[in-house]
Protein backbone atom coordinates (compact mmCIF):
# COMPACT_ATOMS: atom_id res chain seq x y z
CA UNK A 1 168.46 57.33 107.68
CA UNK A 2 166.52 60.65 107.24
CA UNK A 3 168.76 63.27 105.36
CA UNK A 4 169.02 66.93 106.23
CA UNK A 5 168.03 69.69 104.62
CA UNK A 6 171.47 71.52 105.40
CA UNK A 7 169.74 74.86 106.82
CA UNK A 8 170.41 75.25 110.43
CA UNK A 9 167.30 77.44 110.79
CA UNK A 10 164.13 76.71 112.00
CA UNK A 11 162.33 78.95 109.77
CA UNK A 12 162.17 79.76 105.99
CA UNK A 13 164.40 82.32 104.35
CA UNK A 14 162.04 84.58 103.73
CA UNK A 15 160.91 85.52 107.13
CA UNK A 16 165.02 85.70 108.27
CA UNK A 17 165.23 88.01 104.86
CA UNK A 18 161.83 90.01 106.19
CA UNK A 19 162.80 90.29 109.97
CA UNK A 20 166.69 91.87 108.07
CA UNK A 21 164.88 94.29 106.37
CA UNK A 22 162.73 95.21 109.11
CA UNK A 23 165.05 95.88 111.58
CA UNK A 24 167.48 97.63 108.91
CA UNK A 25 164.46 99.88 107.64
CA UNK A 26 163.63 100.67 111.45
CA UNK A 27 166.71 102.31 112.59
CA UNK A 28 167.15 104.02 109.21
CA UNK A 29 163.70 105.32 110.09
CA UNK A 30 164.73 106.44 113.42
CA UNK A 31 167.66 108.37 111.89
CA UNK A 32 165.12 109.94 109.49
CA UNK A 33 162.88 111.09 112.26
CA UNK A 34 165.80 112.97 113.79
CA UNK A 35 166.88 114.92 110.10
CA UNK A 36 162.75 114.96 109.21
CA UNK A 37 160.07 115.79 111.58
CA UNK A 38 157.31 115.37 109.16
CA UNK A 39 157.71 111.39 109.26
CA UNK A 40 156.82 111.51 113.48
CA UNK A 41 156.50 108.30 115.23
CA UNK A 42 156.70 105.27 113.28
CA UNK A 43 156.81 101.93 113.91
CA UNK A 44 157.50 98.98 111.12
CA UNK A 45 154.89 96.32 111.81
CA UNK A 46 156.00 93.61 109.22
CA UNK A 47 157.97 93.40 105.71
CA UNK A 48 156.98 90.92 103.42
CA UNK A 49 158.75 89.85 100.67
CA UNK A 50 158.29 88.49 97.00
CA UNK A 51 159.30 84.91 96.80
CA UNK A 52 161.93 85.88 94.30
CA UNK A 53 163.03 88.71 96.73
CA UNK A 54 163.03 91.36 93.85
CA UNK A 55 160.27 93.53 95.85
CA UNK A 56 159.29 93.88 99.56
CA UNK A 57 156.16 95.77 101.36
CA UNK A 58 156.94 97.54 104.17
CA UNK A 59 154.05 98.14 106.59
CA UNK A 60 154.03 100.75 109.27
CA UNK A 61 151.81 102.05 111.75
CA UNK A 62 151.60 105.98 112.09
CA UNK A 63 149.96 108.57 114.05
CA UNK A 64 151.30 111.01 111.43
CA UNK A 65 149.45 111.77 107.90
CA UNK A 66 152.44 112.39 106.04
CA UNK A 67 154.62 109.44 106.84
CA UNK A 68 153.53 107.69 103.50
CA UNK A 69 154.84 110.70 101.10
CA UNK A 70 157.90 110.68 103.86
CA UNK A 71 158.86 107.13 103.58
CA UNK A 72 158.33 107.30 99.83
CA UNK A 73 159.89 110.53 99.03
CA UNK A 74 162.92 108.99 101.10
CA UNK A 75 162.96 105.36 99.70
CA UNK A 76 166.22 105.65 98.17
CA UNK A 77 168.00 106.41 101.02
CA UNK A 78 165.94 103.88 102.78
CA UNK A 79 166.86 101.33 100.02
CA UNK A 80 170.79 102.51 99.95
CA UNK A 81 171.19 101.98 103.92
CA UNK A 82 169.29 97.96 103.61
CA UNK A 83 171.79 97.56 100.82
CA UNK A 84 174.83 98.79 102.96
CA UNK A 85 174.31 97.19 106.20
CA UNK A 86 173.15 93.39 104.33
CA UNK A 87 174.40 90.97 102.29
CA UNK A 88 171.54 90.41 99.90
CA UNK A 89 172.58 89.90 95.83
CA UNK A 90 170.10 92.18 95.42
CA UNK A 91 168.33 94.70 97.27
CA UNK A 92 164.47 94.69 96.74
CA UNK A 93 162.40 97.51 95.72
CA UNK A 94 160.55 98.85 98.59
CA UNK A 95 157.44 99.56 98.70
CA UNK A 96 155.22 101.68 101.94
CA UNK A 97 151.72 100.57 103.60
CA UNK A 98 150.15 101.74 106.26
CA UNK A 99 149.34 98.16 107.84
CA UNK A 100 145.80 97.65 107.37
CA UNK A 101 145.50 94.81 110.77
CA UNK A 102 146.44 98.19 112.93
CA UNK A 103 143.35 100.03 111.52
CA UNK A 104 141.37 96.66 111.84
CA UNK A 105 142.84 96.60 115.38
CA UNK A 106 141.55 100.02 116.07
CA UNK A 107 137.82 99.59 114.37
CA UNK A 108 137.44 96.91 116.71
CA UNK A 109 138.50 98.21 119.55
CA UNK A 110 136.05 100.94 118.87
CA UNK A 111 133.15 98.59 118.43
CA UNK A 112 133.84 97.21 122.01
CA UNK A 113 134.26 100.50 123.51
CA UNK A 114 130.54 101.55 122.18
CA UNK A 115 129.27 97.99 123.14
CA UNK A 116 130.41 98.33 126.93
CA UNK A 117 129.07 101.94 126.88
CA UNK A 118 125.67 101.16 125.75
CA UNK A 119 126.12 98.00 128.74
CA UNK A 120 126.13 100.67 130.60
């Protein structure tokens, strides 16, 4: 008889622990954006974490410069709300990128756009 593993989830720990802390770090953002209108429209694209949890990278797409220096001059409260509204022995250090797959996303895009023009 094959034994179970005991975990009732389909998916690793780490990517229930990442989608947490993205949806936690989201509507703190949105909060944020209402006290702060430097940080503008952001959206969390992904958190990944360390395997030992200790540290997670938070990346965001922006249309705003400044939401870096935002997010990071604001990462303590940021840090305080994922450690009030979870569970977690510890709450990891976060860290801010801008996600670098929406800026490949973009480049691309623009590549297509000049091919189809020059089609033209």
């Amino acid at each position: 008889m094959a034994r179970s593993s005991g975990s009732h989830h389909p998916y690793p720990r780490s990517a229930r622990v990442n989608q947490i802390l993205r949806e936690v770090i989201s509507d703190e953002l949105t909060k944020i954006s209402d006290i702060d209108d430097r940080i503008g429209i952001v959206t969390v694209t992904g958190v990944e974490t360390t395997q030992d949890l200790r540290q997670a990278m938070v990346f965001f797409d922006s249309l705003t410069p400044e939401t870096r220096v935002v997010l990071e001059e604001r990462r303590a409260q940021i840090q305080s709300a994922v450690n009030v509204q979870t569970r977690f022995k510890r709450t990891p250090k976060l860290s801010f990128m801008a996600d670098p797959a929406v800026a490949s996303g973009e480049a691309v895009e623009e590549i297509i756009r000049r091919q189809n023009h020059d089609d033209e």
